[in-house]
C-alpha atoms as a PDB file:
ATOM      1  CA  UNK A   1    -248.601  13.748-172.757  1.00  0.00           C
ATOM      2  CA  UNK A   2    -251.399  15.456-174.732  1.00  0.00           C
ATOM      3  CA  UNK A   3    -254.264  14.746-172.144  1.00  0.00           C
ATOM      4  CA  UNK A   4    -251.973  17.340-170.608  1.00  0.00           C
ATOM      5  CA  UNK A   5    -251.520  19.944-172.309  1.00  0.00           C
ATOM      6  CA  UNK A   6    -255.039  19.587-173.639  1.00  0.00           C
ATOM      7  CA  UNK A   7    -256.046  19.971-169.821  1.00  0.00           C
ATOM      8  CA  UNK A   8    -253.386  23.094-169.526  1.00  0.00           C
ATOM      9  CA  UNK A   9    -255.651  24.407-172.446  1.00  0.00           C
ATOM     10  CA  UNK A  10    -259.003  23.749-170.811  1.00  0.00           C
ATOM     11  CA  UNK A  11    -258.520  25.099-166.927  1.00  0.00           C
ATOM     12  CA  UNK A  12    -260.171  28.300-167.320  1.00  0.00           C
ATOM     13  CA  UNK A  13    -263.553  26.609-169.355  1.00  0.00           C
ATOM     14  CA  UNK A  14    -266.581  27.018-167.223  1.00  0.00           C
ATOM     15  CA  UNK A  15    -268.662  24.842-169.528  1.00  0.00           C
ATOM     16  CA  UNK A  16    -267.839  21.407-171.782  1.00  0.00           C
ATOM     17  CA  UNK A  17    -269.651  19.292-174.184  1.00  0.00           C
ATOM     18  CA  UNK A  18    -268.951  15.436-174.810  1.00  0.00           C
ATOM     19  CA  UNK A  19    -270.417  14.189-178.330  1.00  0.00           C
ATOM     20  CA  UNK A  20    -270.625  10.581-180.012  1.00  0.00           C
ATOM     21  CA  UNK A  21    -272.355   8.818-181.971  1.00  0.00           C
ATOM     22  CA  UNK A  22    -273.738   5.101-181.422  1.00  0.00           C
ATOM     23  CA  UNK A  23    -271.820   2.503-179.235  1.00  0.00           C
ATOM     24  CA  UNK A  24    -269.811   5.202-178.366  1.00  0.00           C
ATOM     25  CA  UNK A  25    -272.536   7.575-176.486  1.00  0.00           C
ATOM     26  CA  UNK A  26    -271.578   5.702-172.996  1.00  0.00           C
ATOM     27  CA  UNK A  27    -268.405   7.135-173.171  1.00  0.00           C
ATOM     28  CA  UNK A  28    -268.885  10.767-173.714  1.00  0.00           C
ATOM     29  CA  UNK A  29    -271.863  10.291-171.096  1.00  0.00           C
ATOM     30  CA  UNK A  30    -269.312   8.885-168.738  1.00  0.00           C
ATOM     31  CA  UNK A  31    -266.605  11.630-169.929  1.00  0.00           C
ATOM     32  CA  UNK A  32    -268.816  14.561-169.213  1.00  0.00           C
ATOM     33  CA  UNK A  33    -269.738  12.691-165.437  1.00  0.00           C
ATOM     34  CA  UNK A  34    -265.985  12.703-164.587  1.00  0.00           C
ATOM     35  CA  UNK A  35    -265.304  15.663-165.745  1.00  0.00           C
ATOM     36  CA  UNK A  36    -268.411  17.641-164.182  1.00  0.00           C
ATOM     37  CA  UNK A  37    -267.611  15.410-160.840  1.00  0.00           C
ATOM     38  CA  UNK A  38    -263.643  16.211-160.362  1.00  0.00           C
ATOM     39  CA  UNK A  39    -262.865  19.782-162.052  1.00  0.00           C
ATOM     40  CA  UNK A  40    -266.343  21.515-161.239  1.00  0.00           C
ATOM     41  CA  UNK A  41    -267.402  22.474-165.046  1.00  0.00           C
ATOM     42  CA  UNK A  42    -270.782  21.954-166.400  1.00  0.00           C
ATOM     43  CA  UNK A  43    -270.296  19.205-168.945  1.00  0.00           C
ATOM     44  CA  UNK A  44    -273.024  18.038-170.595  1.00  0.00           C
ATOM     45  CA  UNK A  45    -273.044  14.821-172.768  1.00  0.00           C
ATOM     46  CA  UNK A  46    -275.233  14.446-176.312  1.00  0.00           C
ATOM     47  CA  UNK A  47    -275.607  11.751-178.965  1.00  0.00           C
ATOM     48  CA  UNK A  48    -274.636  13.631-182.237  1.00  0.00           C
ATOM     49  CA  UNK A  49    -277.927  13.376-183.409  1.00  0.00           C
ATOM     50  CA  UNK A  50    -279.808  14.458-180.643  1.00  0.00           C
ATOM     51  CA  UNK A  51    -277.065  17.844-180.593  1.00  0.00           C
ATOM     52  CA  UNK A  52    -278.280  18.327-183.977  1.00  0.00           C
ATOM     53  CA  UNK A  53    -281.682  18.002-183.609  1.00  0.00           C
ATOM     54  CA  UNK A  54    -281.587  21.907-181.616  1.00  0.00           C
ATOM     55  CA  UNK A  55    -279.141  21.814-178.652  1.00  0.00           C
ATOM     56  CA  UNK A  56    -276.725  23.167-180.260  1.00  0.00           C
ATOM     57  CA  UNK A  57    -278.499  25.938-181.061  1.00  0.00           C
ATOM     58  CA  UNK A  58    -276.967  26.531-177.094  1.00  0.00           C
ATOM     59  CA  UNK A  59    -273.316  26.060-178.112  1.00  0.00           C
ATOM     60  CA  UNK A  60    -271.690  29.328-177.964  1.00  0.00           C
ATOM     61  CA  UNK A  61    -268.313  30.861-179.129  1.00  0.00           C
ATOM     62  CA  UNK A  62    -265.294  29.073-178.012  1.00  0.00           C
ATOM     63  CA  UNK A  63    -267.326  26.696-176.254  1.00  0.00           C
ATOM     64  CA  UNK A  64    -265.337  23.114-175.764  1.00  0.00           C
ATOM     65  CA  UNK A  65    -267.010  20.108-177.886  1.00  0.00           C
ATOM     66  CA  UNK A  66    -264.975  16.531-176.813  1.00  0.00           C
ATOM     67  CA  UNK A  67    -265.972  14.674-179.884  1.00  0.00           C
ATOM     68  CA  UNK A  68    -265.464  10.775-180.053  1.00  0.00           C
ATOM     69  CA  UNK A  69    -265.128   9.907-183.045  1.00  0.00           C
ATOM     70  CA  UNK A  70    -263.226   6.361-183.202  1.00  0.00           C
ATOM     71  CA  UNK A  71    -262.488   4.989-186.148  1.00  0.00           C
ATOM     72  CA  UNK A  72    -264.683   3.049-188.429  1.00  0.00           C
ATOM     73  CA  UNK A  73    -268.848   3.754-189.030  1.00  0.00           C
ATOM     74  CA  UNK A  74    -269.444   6.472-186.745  1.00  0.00           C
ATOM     75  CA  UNK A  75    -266.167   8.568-188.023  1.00  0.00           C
ATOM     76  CA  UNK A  76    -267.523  10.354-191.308  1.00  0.00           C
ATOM     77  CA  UNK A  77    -270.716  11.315-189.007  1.00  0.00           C
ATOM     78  CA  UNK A  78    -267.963  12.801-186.067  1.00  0.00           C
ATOM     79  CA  UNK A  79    -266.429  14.648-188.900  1.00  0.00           C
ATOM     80  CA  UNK A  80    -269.803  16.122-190.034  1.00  0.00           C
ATOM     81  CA  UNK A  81    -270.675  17.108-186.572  1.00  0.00           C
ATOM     82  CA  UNK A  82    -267.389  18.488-185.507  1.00  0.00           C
ATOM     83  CA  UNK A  83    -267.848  20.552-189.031  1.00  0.00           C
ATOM     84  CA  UNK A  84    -271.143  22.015-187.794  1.00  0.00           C
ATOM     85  CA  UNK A  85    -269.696  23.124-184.261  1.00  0.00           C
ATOM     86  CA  UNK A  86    -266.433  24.998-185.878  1.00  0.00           C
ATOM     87  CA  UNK A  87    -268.883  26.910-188.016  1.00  0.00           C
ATOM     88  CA  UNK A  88    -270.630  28.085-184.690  1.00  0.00           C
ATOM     89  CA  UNK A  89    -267.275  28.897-183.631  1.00  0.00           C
ATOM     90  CA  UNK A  90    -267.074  26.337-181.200  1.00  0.00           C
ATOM     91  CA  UNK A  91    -263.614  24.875-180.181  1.00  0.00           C
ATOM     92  CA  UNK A  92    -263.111  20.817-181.262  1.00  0.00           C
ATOM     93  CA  UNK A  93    -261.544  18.324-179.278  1.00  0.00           C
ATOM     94  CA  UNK A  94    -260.881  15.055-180.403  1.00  0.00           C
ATOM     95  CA  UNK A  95    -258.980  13.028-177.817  1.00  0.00           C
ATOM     96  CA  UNK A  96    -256.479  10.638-179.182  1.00  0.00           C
ATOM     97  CA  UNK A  97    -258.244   7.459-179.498  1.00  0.00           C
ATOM     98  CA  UNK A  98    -256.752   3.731-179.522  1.00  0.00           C
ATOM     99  CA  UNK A  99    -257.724   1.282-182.660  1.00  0.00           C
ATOM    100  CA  UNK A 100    -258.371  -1.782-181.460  1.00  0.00           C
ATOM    101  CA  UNK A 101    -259.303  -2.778-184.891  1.00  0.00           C
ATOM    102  CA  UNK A 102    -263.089  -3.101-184.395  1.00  0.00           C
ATOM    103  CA  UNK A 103    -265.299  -0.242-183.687  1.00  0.00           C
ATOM    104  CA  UNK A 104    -267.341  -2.909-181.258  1.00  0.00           C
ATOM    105  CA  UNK A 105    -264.440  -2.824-178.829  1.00  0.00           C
ATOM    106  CA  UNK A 106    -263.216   0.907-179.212  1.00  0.00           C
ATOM    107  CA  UNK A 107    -265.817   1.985-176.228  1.00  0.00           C
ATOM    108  CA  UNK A 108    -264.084  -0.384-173.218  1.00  0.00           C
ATOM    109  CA  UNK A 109    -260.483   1.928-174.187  1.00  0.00           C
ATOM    110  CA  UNK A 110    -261.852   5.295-175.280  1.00  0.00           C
ATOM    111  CA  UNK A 111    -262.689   6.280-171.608  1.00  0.00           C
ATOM    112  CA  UNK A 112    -259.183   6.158-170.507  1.00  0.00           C
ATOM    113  CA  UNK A 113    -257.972   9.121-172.550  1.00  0.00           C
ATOM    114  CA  UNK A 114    -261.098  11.187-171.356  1.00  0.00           C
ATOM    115  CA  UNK A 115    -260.096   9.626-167.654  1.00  0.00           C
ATOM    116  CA  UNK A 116    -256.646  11.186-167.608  1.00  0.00           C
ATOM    117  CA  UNK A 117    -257.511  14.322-168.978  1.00  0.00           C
ATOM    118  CA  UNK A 118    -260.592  15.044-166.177  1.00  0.00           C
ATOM    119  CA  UNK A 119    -257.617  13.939-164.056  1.00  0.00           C
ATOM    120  CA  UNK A 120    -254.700  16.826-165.180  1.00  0.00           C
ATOM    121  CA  UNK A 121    -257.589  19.444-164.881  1.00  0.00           C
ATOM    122  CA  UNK A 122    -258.729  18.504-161.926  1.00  0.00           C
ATOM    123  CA  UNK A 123    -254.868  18.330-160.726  1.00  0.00           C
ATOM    124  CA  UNK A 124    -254.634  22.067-162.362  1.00  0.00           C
ATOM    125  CA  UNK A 125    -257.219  23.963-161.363  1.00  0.00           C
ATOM    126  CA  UNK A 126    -256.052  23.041-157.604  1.00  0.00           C
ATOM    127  CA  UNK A 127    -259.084  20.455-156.921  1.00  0.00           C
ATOM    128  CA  UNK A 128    -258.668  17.016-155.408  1.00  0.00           C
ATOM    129  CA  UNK A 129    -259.041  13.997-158.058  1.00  0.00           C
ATOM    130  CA  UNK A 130    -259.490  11.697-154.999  1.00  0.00           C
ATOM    131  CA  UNK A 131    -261.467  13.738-153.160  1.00  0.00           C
ATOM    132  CA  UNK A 132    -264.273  16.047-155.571  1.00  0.00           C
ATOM    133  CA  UNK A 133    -266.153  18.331-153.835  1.00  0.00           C
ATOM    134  CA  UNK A 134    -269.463  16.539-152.641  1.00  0.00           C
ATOM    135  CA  UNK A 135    -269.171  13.369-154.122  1.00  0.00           C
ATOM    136  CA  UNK A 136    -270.117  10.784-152.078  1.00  0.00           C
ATOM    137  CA  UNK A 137    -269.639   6.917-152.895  1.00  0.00           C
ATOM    138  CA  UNK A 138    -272.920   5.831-150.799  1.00  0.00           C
ATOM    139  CA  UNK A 139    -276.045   7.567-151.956  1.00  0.00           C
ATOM    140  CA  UNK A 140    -279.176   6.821-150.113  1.00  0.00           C
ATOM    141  CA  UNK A 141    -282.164   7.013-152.091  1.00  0.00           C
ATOM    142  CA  UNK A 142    -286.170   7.036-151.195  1.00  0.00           C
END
């Protein structure tokens, strides 16, 4: 399973990034949530562009980037990205993504492989995936 042994990889990271591009900016937002919400890292999500524009002037030495980069438009502009973040020294991830043969419907199945992995770290580092430390499902707001 490589969400696995990605996740046997990642149990001692303190800090993550999720990066995409476009359509595909929901799911690295929703990637860095779960992962921040089950394993207890600091995962922060950015639009490629919006990394670029200075953030990742923050992005340290070994520092995990999860890039989706699924294929068709937003690919080349992954590549570019993930070219800029090795030459900081940062470590790239790219998840094994489905092809559902249109980059429009790519988002609804690219979660799942981000899903499983927050799910094997949580399950490694000895945390709860049904259970993360304050998480609450009601929130009352004012």
């Amino acid at each position: 399973e490589p969400t696995l042994s990605l996740a046997e990889t990642l149990t001692h990271a303190e800090r993550l990034l999720t990066v995409a591009r476009g359509l595909h900016l929901p799911t690295a937002v929703e990637a860095g949530l779960k992962l921040a919400e089950t394993t207890g890292i600091a995962a922060r999500a950015f639009s490629s562009a919006d990394l670029l524009h200075g953030p990742i002037a923050s992005v340290a030495a070994w520092t995990p980037c999860l890039l989706f980069a699924p294929k068709g438009k937003t690919e080349t502009v992954m590549a570019e990205v993930g070219e800029k973040l090795r030459a900081r020294g940062a470590r790239t991830i790219e998840l094994p993504l489905a092809d559902p043969g249109t980059e429009l419907l790519s988002p609804i199945l690219d979660i799942i492989p981000a899903q499983l992995l927050a799910y094997h770290l949580t399950v490694l580092r000895g945390l709860d995936p049904d259970n993360p430390r304050g998480l609450t499902k009601v929130t009352i707001t004012r």
